[in-house]
PDB file of N, CA and C in Angstrom:
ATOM      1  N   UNK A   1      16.880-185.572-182.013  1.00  0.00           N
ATOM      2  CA  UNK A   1      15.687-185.780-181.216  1.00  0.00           C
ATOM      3  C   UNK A   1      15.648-184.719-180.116  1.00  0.00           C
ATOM      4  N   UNK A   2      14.194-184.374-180.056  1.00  0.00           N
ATOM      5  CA  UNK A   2      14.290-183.337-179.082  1.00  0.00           C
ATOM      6  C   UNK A   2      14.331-183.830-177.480  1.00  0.00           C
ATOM      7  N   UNK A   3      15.326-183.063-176.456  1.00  0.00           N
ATOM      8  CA  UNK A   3      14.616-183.728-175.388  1.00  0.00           C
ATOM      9  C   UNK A   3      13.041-182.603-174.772  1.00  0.00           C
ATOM     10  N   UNK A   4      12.821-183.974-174.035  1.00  0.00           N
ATOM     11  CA  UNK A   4      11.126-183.387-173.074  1.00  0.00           C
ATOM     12  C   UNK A   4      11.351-181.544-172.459  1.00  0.00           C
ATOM     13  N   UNK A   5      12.864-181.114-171.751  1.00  0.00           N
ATOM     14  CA  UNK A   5      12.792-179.670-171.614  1.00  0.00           C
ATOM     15  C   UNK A   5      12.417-178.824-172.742  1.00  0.00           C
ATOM     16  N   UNK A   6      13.481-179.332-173.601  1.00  0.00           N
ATOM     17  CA  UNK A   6      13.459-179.059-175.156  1.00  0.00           C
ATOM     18  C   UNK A   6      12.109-178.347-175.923  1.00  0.00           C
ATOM     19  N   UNK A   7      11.705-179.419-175.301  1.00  0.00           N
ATOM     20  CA  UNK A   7       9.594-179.927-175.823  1.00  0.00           C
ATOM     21  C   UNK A   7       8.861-178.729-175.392  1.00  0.00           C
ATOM     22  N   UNK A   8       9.143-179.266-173.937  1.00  0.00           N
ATOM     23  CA  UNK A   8       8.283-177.921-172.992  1.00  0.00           C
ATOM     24  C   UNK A   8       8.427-176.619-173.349  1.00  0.00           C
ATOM     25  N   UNK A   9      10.235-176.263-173.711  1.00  0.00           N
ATOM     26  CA  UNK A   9      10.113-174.811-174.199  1.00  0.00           C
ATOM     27  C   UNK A   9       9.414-173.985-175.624  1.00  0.00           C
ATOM     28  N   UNK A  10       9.847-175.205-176.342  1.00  0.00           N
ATOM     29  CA  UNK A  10       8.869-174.889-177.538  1.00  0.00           C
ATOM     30  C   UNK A  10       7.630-174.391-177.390  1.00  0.00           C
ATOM     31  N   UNK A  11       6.853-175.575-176.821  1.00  0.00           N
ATOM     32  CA  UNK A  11       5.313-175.737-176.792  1.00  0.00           C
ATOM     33  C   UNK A  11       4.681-174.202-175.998  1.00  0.00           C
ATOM     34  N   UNK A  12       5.549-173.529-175.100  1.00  0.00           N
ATOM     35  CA  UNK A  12       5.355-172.891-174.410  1.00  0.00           C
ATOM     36  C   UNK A  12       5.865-171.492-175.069  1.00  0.00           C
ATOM     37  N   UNK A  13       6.612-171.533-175.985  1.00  0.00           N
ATOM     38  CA  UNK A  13       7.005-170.782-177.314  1.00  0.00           C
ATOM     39  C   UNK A  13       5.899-170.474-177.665  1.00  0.00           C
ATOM     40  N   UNK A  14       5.356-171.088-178.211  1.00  0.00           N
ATOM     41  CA  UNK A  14       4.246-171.337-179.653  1.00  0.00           C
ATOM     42  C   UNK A  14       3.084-170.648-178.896  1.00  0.00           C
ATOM     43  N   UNK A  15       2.668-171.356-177.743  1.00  0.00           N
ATOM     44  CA  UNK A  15       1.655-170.727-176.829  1.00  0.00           C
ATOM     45  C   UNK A  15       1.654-169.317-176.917  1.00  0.00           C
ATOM     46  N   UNK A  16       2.844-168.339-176.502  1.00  0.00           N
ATOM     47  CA  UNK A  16       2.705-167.463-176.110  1.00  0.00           C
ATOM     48  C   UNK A  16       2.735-166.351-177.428  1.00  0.00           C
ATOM     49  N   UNK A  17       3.376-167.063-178.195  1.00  0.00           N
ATOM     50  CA  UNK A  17       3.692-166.306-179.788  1.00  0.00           C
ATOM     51  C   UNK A  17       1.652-166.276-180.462  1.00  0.00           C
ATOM     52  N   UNK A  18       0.817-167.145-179.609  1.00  0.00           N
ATOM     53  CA  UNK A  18       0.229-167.069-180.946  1.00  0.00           C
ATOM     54  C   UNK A  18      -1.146-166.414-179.853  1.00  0.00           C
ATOM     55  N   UNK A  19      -0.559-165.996-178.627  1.00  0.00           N
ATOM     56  CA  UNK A  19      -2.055-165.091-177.964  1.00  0.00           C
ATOM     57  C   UNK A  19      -3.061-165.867-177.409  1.00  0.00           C
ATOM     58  N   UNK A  20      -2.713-166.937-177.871  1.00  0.00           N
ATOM     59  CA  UNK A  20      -4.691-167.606-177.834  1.00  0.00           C
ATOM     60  C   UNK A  20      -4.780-168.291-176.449  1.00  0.00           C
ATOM     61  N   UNK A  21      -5.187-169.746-176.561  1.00  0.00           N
ATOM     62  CA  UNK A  21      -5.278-170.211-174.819  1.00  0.00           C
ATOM     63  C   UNK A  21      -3.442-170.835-174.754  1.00  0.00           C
ATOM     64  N   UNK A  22      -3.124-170.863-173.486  1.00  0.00           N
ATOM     65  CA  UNK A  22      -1.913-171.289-173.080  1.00  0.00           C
ATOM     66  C   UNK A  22      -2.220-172.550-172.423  1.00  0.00           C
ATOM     67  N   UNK A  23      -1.605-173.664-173.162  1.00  0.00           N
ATOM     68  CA  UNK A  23      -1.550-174.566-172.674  1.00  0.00           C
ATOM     69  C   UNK A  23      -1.263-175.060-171.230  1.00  0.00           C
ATOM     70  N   UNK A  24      -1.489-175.759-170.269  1.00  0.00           N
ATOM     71  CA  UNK A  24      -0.780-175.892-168.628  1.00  0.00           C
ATOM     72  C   UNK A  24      -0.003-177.029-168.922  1.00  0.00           C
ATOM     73  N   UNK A  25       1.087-176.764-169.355  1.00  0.00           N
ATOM     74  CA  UNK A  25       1.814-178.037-169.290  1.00  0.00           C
ATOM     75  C   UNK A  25       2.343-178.836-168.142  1.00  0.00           C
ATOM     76  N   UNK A  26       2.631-178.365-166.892  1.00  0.00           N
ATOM     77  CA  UNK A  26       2.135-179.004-165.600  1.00  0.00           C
ATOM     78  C   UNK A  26       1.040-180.232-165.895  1.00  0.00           C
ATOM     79  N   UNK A  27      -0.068-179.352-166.000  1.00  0.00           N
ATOM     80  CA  UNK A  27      -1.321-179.959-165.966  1.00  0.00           C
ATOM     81  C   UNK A  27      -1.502-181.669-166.900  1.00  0.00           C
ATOM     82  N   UNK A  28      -0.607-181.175-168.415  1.00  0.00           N
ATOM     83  CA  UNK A  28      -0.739-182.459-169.172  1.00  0.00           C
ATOM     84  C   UNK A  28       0.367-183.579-168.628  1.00  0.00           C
ATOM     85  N   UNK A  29       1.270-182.859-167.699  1.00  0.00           N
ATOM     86  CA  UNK A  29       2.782-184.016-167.657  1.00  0.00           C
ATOM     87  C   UNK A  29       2.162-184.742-166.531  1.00  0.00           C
ATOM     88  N   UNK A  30       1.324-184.041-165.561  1.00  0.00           N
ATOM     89  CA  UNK A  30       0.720-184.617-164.008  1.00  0.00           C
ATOM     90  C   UNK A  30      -0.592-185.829-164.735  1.00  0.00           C
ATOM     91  N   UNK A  31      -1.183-185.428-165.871  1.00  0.00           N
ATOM     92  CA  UNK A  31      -1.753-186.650-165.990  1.00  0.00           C
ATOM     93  C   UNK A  31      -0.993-187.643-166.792  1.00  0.00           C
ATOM     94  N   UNK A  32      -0.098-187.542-167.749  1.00  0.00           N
ATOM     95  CA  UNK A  32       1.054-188.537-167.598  1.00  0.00           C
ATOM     96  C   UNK A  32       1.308-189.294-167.065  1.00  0.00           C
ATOM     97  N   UNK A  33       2.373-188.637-165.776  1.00  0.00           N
ATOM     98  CA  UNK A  33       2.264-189.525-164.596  1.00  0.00           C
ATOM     99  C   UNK A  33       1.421-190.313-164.111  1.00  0.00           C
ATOM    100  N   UNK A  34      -0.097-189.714-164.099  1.00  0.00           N
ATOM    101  CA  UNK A  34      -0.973-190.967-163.194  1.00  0.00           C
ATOM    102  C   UNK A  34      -1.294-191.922-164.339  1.00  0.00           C
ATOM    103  N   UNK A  35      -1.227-191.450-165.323  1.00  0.00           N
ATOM    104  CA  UNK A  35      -1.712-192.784-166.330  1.00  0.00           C
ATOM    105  C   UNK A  35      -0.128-193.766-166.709  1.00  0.00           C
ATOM    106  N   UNK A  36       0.673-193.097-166.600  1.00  0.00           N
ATOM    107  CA  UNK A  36       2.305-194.413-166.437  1.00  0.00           C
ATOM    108  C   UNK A  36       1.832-195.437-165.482  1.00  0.00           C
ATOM    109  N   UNK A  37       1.646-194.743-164.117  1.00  0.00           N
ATOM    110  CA  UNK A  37       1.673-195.142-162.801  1.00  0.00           C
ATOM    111  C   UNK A  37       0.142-196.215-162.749  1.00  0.00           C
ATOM    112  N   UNK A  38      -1.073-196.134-163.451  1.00  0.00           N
ATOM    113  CA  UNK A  38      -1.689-197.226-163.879  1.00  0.00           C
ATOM    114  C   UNK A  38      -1.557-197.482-164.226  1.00  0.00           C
ATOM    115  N   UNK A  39      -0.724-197.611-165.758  1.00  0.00           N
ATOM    116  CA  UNK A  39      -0.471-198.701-166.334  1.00  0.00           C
ATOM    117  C   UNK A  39       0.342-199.375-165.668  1.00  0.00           C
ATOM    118  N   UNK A  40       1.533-199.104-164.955  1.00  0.00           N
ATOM    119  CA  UNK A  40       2.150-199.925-164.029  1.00  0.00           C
ATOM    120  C   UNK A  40       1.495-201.042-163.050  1.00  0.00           C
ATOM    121  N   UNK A  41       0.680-199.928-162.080  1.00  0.00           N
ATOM    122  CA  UNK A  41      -0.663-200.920-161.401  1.00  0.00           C
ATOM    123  C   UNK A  41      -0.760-202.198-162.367  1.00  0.00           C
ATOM    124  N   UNK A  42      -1.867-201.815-163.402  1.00  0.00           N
ATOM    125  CA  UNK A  42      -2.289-202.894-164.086  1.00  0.00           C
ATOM    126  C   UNK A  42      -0.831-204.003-164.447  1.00  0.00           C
ATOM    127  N   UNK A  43       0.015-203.905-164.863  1.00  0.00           N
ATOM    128  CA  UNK A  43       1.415-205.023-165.088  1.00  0.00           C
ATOM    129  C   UNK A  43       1.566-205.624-163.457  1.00  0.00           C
ATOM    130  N   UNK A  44       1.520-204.777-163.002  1.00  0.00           N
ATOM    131  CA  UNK A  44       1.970-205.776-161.483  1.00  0.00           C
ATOM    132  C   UNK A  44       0.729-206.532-161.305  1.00  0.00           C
ATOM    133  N   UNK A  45      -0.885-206.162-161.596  1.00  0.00           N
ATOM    134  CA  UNK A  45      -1.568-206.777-161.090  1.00  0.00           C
ATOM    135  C   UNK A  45      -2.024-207.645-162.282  1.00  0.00           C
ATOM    136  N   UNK A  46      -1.132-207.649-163.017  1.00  0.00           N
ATOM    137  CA  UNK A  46      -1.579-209.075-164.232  1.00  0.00           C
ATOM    138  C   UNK A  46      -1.018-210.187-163.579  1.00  0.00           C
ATOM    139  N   UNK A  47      -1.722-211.457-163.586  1.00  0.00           N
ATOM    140  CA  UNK A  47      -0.809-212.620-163.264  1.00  0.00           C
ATOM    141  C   UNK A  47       0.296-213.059-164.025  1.00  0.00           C
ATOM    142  N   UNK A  48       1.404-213.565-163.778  1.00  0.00           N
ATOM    143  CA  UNK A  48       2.781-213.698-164.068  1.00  0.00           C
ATOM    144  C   UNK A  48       2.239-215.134-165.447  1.00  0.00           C
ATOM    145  N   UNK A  49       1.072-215.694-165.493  1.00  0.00           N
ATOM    146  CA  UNK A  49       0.458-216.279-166.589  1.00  0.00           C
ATOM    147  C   UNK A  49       1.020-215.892-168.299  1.00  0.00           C
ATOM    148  N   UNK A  50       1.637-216.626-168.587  1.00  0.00           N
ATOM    149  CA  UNK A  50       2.474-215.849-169.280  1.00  0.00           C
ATOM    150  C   UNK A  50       1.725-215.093-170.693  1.00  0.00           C
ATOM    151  N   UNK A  51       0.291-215.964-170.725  1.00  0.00           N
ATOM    152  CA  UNK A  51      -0.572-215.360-172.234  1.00  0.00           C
ATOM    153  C   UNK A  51      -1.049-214.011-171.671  1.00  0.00           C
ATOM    154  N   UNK A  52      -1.219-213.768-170.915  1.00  0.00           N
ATOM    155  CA  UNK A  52      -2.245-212.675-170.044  1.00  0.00           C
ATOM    156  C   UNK A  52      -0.981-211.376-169.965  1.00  0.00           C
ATOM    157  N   UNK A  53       0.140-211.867-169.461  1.00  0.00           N
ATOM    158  CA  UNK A  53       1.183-211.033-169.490  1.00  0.00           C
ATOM    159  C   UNK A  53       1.647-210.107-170.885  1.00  0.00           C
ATOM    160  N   UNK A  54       2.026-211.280-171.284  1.00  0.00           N
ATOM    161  CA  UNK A  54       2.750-211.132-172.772  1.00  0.00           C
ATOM    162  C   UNK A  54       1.827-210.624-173.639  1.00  0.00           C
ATOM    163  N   UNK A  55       0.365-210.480-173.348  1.00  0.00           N
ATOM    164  CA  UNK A  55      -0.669-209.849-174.591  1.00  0.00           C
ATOM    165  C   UNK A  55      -0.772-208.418-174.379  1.00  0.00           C
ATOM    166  N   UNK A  56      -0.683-208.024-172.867  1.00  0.00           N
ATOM    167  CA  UNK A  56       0.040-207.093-171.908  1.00  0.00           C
ATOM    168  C   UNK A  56       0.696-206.167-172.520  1.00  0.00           C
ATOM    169  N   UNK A  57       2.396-206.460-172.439  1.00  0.00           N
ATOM    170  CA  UNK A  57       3.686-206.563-173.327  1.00  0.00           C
ATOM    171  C   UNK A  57       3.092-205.897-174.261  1.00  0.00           C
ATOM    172  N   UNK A  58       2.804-207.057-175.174  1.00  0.00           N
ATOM    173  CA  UNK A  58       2.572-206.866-177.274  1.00  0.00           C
ATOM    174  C   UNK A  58       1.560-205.303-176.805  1.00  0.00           C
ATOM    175  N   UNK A  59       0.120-205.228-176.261  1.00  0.00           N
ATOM    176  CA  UNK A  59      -0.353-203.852-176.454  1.00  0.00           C
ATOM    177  C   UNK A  59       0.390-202.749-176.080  1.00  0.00           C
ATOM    178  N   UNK A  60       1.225-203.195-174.814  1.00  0.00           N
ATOM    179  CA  UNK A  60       1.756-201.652-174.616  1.00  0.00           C
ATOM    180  C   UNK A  60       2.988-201.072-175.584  1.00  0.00           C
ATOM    181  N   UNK A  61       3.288-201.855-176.284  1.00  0.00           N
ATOM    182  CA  UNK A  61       4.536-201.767-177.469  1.00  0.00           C
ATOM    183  C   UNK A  61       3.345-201.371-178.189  1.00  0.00           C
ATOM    184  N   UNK A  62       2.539-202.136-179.357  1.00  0.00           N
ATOM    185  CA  UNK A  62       2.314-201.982-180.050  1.00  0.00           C
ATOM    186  C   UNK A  62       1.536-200.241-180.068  1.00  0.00           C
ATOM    187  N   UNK A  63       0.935-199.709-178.821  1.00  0.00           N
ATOM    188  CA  UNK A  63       0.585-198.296-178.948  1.00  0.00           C
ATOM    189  C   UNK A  63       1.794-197.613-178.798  1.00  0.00           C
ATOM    190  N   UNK A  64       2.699-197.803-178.848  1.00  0.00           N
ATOM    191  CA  UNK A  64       4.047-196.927-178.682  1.00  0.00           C
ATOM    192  C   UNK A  64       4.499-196.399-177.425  1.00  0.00           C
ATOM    193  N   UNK A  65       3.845-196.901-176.540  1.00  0.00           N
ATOM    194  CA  UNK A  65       4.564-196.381-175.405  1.00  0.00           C
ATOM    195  C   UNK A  65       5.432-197.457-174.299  1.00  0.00           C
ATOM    196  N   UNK A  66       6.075-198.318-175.361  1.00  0.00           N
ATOM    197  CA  UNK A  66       7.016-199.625-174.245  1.00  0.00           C
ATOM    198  C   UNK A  66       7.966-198.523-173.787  1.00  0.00           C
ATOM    199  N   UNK A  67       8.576-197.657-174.135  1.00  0.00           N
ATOM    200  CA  UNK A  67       9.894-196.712-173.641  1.00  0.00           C
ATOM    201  C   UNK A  67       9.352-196.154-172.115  1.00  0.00           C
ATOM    202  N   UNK A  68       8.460-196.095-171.980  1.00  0.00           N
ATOM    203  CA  UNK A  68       7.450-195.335-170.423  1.00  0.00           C
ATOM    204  C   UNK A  68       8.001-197.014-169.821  1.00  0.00           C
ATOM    205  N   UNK A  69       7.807-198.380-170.173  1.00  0.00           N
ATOM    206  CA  UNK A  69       7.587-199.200-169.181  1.00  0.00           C
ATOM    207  C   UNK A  69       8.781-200.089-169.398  1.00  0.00           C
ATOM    208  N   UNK A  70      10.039-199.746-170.081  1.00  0.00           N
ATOM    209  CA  UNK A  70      11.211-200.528-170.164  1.00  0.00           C
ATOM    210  C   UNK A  70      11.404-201.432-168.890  1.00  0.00           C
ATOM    211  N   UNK A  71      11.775-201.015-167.965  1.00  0.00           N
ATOM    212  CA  UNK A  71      12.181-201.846-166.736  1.00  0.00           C
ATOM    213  C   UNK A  71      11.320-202.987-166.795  1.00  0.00           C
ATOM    214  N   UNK A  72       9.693-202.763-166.805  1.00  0.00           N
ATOM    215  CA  UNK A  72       8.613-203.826-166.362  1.00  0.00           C
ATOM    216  C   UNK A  72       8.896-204.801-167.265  1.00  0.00           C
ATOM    217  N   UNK A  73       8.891-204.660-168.369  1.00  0.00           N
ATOM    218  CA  UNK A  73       9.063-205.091-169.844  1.00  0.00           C
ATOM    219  C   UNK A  73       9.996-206.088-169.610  1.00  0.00           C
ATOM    220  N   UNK A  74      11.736-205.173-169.962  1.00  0.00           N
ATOM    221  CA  UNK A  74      12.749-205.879-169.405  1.00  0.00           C
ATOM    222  C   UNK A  74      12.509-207.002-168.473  1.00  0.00           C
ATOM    223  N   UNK A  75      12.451-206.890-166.782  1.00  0.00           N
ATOM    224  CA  UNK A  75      11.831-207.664-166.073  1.00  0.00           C
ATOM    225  C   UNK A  75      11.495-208.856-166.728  1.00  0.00           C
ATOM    226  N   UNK A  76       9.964-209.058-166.691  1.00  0.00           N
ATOM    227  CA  UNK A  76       9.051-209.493-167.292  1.00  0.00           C
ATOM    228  C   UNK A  76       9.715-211.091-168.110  1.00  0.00           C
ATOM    229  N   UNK A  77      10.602-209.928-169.270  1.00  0.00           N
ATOM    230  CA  UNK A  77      10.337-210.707-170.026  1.00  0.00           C
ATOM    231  C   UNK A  77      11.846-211.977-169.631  1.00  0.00           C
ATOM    232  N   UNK A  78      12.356-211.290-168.673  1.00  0.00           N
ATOM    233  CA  UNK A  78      13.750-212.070-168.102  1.00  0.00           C
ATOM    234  C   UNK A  78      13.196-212.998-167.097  1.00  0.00           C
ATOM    235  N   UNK A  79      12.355-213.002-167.027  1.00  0.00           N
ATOM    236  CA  UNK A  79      11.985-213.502-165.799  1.00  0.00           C
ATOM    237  C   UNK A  79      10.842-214.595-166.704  1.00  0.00           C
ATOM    238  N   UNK A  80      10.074-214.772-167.714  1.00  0.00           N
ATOM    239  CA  UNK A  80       9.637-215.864-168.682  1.00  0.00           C
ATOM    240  C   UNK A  80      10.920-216.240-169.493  1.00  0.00           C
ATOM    241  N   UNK A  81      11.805-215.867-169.984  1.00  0.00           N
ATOM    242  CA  UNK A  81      12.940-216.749-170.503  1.00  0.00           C
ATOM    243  C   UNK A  81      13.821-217.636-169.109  1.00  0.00           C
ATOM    244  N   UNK A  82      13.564-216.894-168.056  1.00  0.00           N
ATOM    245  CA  UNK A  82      14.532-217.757-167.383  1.00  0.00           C
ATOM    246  C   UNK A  82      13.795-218.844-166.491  1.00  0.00           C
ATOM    247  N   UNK A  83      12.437-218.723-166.780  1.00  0.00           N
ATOM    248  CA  UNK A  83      11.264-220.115-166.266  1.00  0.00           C
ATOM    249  C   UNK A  83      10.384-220.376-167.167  1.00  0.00           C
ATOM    250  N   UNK A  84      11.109-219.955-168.108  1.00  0.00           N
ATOM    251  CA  UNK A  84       9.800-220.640-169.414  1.00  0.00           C
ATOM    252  C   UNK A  84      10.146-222.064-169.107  1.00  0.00           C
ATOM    253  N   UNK A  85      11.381-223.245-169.261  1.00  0.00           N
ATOM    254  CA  UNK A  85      11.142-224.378-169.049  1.00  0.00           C
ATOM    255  C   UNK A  85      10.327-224.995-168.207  1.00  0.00           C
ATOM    256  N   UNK A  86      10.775-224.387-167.081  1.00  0.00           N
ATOM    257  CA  UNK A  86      10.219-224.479-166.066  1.00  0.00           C
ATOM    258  C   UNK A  86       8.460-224.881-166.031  1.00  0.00           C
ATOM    259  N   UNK A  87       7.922-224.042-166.431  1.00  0.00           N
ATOM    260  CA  UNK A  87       6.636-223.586-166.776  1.00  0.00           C
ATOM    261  C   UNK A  87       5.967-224.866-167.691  1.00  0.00           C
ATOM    262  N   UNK A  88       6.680-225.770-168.487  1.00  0.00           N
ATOM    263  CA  UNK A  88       6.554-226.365-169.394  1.00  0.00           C
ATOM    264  C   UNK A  88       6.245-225.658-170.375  1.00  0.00           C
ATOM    265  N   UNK A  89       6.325-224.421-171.056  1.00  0.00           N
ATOM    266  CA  UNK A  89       5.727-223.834-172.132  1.00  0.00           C
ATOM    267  C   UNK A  89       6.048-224.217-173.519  1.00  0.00           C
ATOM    268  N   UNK A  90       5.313-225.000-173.881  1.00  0.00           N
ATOM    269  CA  UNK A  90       5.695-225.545-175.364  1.00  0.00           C
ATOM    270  C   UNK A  90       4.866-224.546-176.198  1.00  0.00           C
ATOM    271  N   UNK A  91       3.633-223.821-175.908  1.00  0.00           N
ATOM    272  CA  UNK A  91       3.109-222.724-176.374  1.00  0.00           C
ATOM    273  C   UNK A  91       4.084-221.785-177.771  1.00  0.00           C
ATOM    274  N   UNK A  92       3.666-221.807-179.076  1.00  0.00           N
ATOM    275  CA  UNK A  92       4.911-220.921-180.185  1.00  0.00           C
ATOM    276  C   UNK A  92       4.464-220.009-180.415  1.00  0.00           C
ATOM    277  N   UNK A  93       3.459-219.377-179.858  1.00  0.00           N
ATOM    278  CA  UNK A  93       2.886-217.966-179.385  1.00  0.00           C
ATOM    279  C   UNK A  93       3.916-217.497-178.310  1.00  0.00           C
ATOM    280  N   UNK A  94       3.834-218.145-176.879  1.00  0.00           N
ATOM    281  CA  UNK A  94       4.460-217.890-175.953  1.00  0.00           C
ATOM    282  C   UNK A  94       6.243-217.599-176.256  1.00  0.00           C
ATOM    283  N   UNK A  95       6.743-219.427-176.313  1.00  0.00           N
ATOM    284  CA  UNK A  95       8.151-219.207-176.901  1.00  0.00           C
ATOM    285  C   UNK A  95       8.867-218.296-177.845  1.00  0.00           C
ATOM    286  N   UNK A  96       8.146-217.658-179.089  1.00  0.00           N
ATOM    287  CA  UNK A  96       8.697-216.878-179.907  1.00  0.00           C
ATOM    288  C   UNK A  96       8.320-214.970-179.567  1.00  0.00           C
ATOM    289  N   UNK A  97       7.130-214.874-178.218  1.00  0.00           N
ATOM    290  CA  UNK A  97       6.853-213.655-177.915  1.00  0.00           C
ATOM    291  C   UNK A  97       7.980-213.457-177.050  1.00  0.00           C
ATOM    292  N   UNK A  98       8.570-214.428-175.973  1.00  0.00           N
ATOM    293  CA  UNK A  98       9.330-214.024-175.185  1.00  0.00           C
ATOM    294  C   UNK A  98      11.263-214.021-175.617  1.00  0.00           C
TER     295      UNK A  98
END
């Protein structure tokens, strides 16, 4: 697997080997960042509700990018196993997502 420097040098390879426009890779990693950093927003500002959360969860996995939000995820989901009783959640949507 390549790492992200790895990435950058390539991409910036290819750019320059082939003349044409040069990519700003700055430019694509800085909007990266602000779109991690909303999706973050949006997880903190979901209610701790666990259907609203967890549907949350399932989309941001299912587009492939849970590895950007491990911690929240992690979190999250330690934090509904360790008050799911609590919660009364008899829900087998809920119980078998978390």
């Amino acid at each position: 697997m390549m790492t992200a420097k790895a990435h950058r040098r390539e991409l910036r390879r290819r750019c320059d080997r082939g003349g044409g426009a040069v990519w700003d890779i700055s430019h694509e990693e800085e909007k990266l960042q602000k779109l991690k950093e909303e999706v973050k927003k949006m997880f903190a500002a979901t209610p701790n509700d666990a259907h609203h959360k967890l549907d949350l969860v399932d989309t941001i996995q299912r587009l492939g990018v849970g590895y950007h939000f491990e911690k929240e995820i992690d979190d999250y989901l330690k934090y509904t196993y360790n008050n799911g009783g609590k919660q009364g959640n008899d829900d087998l949507h809920i119980v078998s997502a978390a």
